[in-house]
Protein backbone atom coordinates (compact mmCIF):
# COMPACT_ATOMS: atom_id res chain seq x y z
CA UNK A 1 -29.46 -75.02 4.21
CA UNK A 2 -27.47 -77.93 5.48
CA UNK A 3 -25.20 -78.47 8.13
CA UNK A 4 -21.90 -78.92 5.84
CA UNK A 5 -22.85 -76.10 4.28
CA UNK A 6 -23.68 -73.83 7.53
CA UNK A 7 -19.73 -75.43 8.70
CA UNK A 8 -18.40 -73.76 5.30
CA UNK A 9 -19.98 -70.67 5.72
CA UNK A 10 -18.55 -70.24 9.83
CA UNK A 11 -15.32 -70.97 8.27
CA UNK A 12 -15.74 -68.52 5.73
CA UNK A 13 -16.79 -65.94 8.10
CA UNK A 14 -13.54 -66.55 10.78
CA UNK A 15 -10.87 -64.31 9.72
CA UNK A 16 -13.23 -61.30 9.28
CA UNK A 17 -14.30 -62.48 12.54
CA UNK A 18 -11.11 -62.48 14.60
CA UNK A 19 -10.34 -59.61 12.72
CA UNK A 20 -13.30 -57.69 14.15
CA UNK A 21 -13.15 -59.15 17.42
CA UNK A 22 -9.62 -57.88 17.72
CA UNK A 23 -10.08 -54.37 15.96
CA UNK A 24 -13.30 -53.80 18.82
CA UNK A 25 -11.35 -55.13 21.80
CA UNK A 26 -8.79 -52.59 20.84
CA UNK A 27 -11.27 -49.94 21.33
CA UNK A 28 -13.27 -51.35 23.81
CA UNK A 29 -10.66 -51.51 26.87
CA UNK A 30 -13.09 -48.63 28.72
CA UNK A 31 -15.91 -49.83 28.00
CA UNK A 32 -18.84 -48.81 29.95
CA UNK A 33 -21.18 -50.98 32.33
CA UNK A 34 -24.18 -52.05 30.94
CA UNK A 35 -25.74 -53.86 33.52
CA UNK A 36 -28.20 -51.44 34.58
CA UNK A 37 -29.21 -51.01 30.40
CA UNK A 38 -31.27 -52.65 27.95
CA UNK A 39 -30.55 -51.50 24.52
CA UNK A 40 -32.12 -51.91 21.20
CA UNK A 41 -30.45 -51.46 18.42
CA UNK A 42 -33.55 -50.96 15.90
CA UNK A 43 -34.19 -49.99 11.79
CA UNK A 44 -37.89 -48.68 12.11
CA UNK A 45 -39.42 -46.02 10.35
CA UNK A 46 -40.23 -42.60 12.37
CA UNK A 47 -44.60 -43.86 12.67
CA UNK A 48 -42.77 -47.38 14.10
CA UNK A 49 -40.26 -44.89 16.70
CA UNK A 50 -43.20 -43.26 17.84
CA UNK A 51 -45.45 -46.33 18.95
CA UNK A 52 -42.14 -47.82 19.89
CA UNK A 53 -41.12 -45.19 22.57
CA UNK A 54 -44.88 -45.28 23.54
CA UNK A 55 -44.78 -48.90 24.29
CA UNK A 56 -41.49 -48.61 25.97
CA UNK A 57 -43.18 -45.75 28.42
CA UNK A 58 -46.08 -47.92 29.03
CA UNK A 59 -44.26 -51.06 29.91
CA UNK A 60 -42.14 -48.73 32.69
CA UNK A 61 -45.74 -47.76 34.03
CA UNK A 62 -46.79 -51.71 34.26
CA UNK A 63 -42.75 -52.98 35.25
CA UNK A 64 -41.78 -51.08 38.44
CA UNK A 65 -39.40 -53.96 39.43
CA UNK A 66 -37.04 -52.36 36.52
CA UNK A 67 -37.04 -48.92 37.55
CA UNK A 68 -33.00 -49.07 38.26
CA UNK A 69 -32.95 -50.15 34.37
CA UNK A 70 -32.54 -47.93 31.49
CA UNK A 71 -34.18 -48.65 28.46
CA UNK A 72 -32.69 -46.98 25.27
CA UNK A 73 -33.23 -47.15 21.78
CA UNK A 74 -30.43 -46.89 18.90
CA UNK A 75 -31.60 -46.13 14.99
CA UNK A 76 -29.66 -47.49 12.63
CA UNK A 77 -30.28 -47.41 8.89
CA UNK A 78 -30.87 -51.25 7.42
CA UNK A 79 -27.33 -51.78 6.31
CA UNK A 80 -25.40 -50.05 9.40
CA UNK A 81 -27.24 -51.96 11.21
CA UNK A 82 -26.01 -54.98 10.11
CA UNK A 83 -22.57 -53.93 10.59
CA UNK A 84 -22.58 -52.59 13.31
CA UNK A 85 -24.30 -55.07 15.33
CA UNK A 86 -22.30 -57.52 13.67
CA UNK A 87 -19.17 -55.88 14.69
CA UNK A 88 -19.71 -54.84 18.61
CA UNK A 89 -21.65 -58.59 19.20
CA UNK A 90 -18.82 -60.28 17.85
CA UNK A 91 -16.76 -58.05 20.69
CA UNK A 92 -19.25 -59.62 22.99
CA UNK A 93 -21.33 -55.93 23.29
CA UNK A 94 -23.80 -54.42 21.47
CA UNK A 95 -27.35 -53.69 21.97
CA UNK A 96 -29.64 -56.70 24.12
CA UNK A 97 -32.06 -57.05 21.25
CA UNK A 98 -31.75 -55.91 17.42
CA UNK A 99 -34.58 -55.09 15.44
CA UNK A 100 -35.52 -55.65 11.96
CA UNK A 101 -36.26 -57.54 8.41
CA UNK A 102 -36.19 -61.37 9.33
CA UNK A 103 -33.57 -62.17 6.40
CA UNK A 104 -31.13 -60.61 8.30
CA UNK A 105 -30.89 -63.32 10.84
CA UNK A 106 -29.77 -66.14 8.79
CA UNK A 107 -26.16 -64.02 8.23
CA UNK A 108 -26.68 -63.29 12.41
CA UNK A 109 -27.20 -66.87 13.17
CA UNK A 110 -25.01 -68.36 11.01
CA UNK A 111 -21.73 -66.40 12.99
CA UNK A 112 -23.40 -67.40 15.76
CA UNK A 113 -23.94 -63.28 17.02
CA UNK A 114 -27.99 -64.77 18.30
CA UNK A 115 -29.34 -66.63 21.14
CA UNK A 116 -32.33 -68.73 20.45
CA UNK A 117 -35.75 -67.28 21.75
CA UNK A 118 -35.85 -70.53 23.84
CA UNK A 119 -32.83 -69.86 25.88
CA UNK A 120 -34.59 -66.66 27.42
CA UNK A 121 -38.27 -67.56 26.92
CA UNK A 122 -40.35 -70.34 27.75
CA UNK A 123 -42.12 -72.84 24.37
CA UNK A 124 -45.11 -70.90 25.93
CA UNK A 125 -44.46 -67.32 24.71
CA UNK A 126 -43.01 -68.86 21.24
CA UNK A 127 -46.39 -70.66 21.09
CA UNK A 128 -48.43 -67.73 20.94
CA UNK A 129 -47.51 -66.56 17.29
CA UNK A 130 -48.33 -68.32 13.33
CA UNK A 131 -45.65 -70.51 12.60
CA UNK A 132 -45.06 -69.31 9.60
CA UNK A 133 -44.10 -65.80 10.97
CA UNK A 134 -40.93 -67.28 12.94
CA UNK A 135 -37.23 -67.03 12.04
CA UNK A 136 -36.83 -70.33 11.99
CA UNK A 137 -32.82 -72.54 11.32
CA UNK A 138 -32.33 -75.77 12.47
CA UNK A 139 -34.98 -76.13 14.71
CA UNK A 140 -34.33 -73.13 16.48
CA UNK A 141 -36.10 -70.31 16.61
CA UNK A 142 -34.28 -66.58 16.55
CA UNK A 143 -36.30 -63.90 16.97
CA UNK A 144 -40.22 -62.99 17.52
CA UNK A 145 -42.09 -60.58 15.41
CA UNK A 146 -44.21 -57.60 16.20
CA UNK A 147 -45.92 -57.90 12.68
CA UNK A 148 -45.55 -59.32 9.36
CA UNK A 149 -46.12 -58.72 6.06
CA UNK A 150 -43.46 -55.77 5.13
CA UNK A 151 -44.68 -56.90 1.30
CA UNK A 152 -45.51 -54.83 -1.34
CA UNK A 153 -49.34 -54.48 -2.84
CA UNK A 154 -50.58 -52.26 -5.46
CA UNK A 155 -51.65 -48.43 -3.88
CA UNK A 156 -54.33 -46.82 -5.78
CA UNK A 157 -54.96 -42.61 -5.66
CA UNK A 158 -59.20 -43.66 -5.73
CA UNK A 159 -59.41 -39.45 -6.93
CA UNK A 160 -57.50 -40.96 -10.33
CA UNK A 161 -58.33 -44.49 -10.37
CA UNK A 162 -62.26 -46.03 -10.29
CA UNK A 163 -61.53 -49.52 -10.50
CA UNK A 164 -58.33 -51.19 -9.78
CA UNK A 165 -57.57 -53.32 -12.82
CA UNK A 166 -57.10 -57.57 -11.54
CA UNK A 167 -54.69 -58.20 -14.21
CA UNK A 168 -52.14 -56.81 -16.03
CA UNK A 169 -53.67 -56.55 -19.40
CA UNK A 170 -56.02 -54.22 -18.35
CA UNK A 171 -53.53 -52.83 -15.79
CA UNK A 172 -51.49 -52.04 -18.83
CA UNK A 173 -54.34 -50.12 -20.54
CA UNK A 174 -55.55 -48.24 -17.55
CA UNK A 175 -51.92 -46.87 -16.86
CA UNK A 176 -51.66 -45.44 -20.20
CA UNK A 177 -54.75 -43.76 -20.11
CA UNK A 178 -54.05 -42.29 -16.79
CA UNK A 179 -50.49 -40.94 -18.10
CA UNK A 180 -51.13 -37.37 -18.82
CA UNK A 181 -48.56 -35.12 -20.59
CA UNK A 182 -50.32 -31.89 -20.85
CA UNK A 183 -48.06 -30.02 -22.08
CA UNK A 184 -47.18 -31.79 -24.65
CA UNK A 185 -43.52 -31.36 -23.38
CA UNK A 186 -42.78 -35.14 -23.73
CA UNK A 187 -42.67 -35.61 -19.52
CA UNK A 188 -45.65 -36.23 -18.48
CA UNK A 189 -47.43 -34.43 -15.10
CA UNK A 190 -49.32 -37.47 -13.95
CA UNK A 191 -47.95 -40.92 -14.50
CA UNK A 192 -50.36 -44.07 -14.37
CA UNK A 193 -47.47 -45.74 -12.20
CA UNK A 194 -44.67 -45.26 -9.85
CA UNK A 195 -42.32 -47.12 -8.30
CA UNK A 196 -38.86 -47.98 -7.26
CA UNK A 197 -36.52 -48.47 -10.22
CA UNK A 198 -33.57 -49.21 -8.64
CA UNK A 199 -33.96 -52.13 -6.30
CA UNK A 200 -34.63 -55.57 -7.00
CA UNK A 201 -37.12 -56.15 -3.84
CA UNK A 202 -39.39 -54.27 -6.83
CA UNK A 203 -38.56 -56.72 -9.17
CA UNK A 204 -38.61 -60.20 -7.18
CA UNK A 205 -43.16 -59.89 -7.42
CA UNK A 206 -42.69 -60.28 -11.05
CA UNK A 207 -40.04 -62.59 -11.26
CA UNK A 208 -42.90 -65.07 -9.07
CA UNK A 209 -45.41 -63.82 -11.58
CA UNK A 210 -43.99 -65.55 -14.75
CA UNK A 211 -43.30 -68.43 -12.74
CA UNK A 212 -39.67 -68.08 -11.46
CA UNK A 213 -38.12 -67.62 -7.89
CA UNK A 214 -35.22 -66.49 -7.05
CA UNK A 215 -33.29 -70.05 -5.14
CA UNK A 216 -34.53 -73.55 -5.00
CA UNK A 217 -34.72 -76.09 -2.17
CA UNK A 218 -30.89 -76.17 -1.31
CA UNK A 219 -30.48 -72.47 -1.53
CA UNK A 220 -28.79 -72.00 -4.77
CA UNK A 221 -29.87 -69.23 -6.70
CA UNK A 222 -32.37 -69.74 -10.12
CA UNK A 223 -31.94 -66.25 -11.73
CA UNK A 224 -31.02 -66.94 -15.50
CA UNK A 225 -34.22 -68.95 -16.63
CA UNK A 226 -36.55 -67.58 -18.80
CA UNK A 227 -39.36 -66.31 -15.85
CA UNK A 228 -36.36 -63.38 -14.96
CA UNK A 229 -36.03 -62.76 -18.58
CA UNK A 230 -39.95 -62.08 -18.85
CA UNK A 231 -39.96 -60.03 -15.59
CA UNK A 232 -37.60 -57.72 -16.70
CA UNK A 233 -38.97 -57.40 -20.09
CA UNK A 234 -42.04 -56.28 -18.35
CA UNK A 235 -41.04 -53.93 -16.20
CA UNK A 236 -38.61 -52.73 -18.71
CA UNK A 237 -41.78 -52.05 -21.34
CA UNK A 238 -43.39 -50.42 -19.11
CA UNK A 239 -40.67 -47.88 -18.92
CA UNK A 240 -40.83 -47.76 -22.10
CA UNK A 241 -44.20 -47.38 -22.58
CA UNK A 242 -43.56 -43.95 -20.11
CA UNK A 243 -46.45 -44.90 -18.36
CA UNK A 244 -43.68 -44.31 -15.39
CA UNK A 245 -40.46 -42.20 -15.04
CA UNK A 246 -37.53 -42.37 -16.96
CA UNK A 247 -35.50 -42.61 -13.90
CA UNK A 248 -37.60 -43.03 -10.38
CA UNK A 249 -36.11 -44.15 -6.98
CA UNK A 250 -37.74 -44.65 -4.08
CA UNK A 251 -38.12 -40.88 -2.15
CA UNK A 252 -39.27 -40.18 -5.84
CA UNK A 253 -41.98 -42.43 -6.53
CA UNK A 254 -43.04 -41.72 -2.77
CA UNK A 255 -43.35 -38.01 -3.36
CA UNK A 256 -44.99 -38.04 -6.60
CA UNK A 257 -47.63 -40.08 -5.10
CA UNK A 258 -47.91 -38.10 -2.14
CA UNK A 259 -48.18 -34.99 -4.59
CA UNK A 260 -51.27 -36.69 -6.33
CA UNK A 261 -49.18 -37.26 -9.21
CA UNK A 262 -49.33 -40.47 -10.28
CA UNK A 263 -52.58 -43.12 -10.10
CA UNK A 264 -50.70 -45.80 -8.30
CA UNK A 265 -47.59 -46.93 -6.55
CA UNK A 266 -46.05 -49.99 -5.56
CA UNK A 267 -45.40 -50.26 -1.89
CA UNK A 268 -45.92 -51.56 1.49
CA UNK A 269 -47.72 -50.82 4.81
CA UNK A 270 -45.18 -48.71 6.47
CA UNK A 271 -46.39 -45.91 3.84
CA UNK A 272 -49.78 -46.22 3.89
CA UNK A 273 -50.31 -43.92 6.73
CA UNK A 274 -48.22 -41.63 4.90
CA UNK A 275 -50.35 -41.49 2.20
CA UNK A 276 -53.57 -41.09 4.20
CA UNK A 277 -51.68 -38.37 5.97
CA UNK A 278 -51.21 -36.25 2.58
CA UNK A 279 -54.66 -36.53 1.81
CA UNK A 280 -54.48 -39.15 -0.88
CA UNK A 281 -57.52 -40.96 -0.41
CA UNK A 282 -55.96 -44.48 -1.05
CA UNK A 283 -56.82 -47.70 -2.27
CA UNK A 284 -54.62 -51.52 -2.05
CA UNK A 285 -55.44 -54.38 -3.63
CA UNK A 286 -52.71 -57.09 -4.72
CA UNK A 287 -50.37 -56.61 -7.84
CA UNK A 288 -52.12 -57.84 -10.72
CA UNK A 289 -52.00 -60.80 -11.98
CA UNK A 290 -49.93 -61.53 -15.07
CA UNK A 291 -52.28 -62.28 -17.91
CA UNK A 292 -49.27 -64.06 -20.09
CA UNK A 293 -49.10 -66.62 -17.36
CA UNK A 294 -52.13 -66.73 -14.93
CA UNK A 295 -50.00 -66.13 -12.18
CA UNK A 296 -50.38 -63.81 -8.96
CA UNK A 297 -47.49 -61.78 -8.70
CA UNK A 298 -45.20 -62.78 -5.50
CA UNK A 299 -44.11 -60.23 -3.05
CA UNK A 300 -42.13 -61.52 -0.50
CA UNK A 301 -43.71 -61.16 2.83
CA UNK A 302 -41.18 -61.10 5.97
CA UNK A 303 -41.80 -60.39 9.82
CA UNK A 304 -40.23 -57.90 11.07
CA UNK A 305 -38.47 -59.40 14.61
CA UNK A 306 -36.98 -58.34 17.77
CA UNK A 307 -33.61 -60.83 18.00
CA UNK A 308 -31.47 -61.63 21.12
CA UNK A 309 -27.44 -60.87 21.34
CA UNK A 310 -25.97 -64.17 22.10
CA UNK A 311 -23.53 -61.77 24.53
CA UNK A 312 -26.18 -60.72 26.45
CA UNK A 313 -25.56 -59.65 29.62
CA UNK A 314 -26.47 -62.10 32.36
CA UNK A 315 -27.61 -58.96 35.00
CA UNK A 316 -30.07 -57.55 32.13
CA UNK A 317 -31.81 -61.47 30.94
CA UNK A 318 -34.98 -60.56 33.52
CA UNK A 319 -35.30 -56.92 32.26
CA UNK A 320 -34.86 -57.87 28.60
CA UNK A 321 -36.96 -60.92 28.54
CA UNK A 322 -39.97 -58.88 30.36
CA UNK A 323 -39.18 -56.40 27.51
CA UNK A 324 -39.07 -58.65 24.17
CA UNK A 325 -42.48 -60.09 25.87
CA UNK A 326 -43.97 -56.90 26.19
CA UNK A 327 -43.07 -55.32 22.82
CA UNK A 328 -44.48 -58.70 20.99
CA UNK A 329 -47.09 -59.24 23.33
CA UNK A 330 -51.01 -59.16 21.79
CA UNK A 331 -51.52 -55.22 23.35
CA UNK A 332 -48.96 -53.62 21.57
CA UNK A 333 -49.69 -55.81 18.17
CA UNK A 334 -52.95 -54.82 18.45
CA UNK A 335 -52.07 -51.64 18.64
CA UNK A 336 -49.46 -51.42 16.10
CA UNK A 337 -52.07 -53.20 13.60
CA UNK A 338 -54.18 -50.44 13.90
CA UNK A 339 -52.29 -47.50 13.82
CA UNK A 340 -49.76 -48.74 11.51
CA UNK A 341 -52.52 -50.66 9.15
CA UNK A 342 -49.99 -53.85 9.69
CA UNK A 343 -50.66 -57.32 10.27
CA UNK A 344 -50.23 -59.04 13.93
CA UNK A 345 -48.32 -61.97 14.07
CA UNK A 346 -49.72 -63.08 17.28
CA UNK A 347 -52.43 -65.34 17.33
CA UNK A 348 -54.56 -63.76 19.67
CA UNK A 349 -54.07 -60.17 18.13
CA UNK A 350 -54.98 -61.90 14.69
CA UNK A 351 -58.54 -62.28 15.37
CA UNK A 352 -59.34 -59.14 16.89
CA UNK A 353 -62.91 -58.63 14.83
CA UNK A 354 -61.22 -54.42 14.45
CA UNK A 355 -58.22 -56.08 12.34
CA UNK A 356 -60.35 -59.00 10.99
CA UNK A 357 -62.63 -56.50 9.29
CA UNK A 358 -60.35 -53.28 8.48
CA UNK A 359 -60.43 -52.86 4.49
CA UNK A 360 -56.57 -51.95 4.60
CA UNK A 361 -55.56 -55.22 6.41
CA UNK A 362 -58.32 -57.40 4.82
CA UNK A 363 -56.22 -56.34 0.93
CA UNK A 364 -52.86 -56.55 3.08
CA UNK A 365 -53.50 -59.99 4.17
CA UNK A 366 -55.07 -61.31 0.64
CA UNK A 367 -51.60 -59.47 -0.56
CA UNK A 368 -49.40 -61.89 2.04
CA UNK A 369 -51.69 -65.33 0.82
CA UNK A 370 -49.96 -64.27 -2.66
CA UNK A 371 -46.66 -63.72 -1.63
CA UNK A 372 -43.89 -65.60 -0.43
CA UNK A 373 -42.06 -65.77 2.06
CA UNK A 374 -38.10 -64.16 2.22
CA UNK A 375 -35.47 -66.78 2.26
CA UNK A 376 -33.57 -66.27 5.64
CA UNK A 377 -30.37 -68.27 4.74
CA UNK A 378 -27.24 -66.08 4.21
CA UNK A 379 -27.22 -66.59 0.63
CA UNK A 380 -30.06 -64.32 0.05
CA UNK A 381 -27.91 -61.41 0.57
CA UNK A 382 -25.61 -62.53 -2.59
CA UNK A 383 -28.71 -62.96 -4.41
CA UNK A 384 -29.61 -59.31 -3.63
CA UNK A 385 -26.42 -57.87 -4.61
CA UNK A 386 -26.36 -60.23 -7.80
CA UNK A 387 -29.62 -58.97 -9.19
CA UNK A 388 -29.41 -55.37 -8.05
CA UNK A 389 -26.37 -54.05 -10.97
CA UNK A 390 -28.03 -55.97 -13.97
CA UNK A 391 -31.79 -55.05 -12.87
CA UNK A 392 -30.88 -51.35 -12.82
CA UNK A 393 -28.85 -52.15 -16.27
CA UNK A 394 -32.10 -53.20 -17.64
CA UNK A 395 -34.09 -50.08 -16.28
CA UNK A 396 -31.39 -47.62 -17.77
CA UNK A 397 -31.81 -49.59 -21.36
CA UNK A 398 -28.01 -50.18 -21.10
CA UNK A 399 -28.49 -54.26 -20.86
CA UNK A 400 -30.73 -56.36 -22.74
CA UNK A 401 -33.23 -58.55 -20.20
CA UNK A 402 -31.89 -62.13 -21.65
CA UNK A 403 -28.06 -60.97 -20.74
CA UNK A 404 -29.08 -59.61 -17.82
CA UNK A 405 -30.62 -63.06 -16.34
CA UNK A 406 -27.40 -64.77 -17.52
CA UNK A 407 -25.38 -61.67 -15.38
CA UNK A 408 -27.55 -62.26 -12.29
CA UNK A 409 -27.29 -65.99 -12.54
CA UNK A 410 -23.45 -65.96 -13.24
CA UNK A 411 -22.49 -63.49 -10.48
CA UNK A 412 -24.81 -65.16 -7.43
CA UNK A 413 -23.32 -68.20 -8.53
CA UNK A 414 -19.71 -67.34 -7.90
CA UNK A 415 -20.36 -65.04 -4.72
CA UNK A 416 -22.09 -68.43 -3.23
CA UNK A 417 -19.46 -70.48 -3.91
CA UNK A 418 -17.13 -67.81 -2.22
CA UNK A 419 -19.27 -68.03 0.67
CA UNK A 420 -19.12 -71.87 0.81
CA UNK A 421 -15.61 -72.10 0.24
């Protein structure tokens, strides 16, 4: 995104942002010293709490020179997150680093709530990870992952399925077969798919598969072309087809899967344990590809990145930099790779002949060479909320796939311009 258009968007953002500032400092009058505290304000799932505090206890056991520090970690879910960092940085508080999805740092940047990784770390710590796994605007980079990928891939129950179908053709006719109404009650008790209906991050693998995107070059969005049209056609036939649920969210399609219900499921590494855990014996392999095009479906892959409050307080920079080093360093990567069947975005951790050679992480990373990568810029987020209403439209048969291209196209459009303004 360009500079003019970076200069809109800050002026855009002001009044919320003096509003904010003033509403906190209001509030804030007693606030409490934080010098002795490093806080993280974090969305993780509980697998990613677990190694997290487990980390955190470890690097207290190597970091001695800290002891007088506390080190405490905030949950947030992805949304409250955002707000609420938003709100308490722009108050100059909040948490020392915030953790999550890398498209959330565009909006972060952009109000300027983030320091740069190379105002607390030396080039040689940014050095040590793939390129392409780093928040990068302007030049500058804002945040460093502890893995990457958070993509979707295709999840197989290998008790239903004996060979994963490579495109969707076949797919097609394999998750008929396996779509079992016993009864003969009209709902069936094994579907051949599940997954989530209701959000467009389901949708966006498709839309790459008949040859769309969602934004070009300069950030403005490309949802009404005929690629969106065929995506949700597809998806919308295969509801109708009731080869999956008439209505499915995510906790849904996650427990019928879990339950041995349905063959596969669309979804990422952070469940795969989960699966393994309820004695699905499972399977990945990427989405199929679309046999009306030739084209791999598109995931978007992300890292998933520990970011710096621009307010951070000057006592804590030793304690937190020694931290954010520690918690992206190869050991814990490593670590997390393996028991979280994710994929290391440091270098070193990368080629680790155990991650190299795990089945899991050898589909994940074909999976990420498919995908592409999430758009960080701020207008992503009105491209979200454009596409959710008239993608869930399509999945409740209440809009027609061409108008609902035109709706998605039409409404990211205008909130963009707003933004810009």
């Amino acid at each position: 995104m360009g500079t003019d258009a970076q200069i809109s968007l800050r002026r855009r953002f002001m009044p919320t942002v003096l509003l904010l500032v003033g509403l906190v400092l209001v509030v804030s009058c007693g606030r409490v010293d934080r010098s002795r505290s490093v806080i993280v304000w974090e969305h993780m799932d509980p697998k990613e709490q677990e190694f997290f505090d487990r980390h955190v206890a470890e690097f207290r056991r190597q970091h001695p020179e800290f002891s007088e520090f506390t080190i405490e970690r905030v949950h947030y879910r992805t949304e409250d997150l955002q707000t609420q960092f938003q709100t308490a940085a722009l108050a100059y508080g909040g948490p020392n680093l915030v953790y999550g999805p890398a498209d959330k740092i565009g909006p972060y940047s952009i109000m300027g709530l983030l320091m740069p990784v190379e105002d607390l770390l030396p080039r040689s710590e940014i050095d040590r990870f793939e390129p392409v796994t780093l928040p990068v605007l302007d030049g500058r980079v804002y945040g460093l992952p502890d893995h990457v990928g958070n993509h979707l891939t295709l999840v197989a129950n290998l008790d239903l399925v004996g060979e994963m179908a490579g495109d969707t053709d076949r797919w097609v006719d394999q998750l008929q077969s396996l779509t079992v109404d016993r009864d003969g009650d009209g709902k069936p008790e094994q579907y051949g798919l599940v997954f989530n209906l209701l959000e467009p991050f389901w949708l966006v693998p498709w839309l790459g598969g008949f040859g769309g995107w969602v934004m070009d070059e300069r950030a403005n969005p490309t949802l009404g072309t005929g690629a969106m049209v065929d995506a949700l056609q597809f998806l919308s036939d295969l509801k109708q087809a009731r080869v999956v649920p008439l209505e499915c969210d995510y906790p849904l399609a996650d427990t019928i899967f879990k339950e041995g219900r349905a063959a596969y499921i669309i979804n990422g590494p952070w469940s795969w344990e989960g699966y393994r855990e309820a004695g699905i014996r499972v399977g990945l392999s990427s989405i199929p590809r679309v046999s009306a095009t030739g084209l791999w479906p598109t995931p978007m892959t992300s890292a998933k990145c520990y970011s710096i409050n621009a307010y951070l307080d000057p006592a804590t920079r030793e304690c937190t930099a020694a931290l954010l080093k520690w918690l992206t360093g190869t050991k814990v990567q490593t670590a997390l790779a393996r028991g979280l069947s994710v994929m290391p975005a440091d270098k070193t951790a990368a080629q680790n002949p155990d991650i190299q050679n795990d089945p899991a992480l050898v589909a994940s990373r074909a999976q990420i060479a498919r995908g592409r990568l999430m758009p960080i810029v701020p207008e992503m987020r009105a491209i979200w909320d454009a596409m959710r209403p008239a993608y869930q439209s399509v999945m409740n048969g209440e809009l027609a796939p061409q108008d609902a291209a035109g709706q998605m196209q039409a409404r990211a459009v205008t909130m963009i311009e707003r933004m810009r303004e």
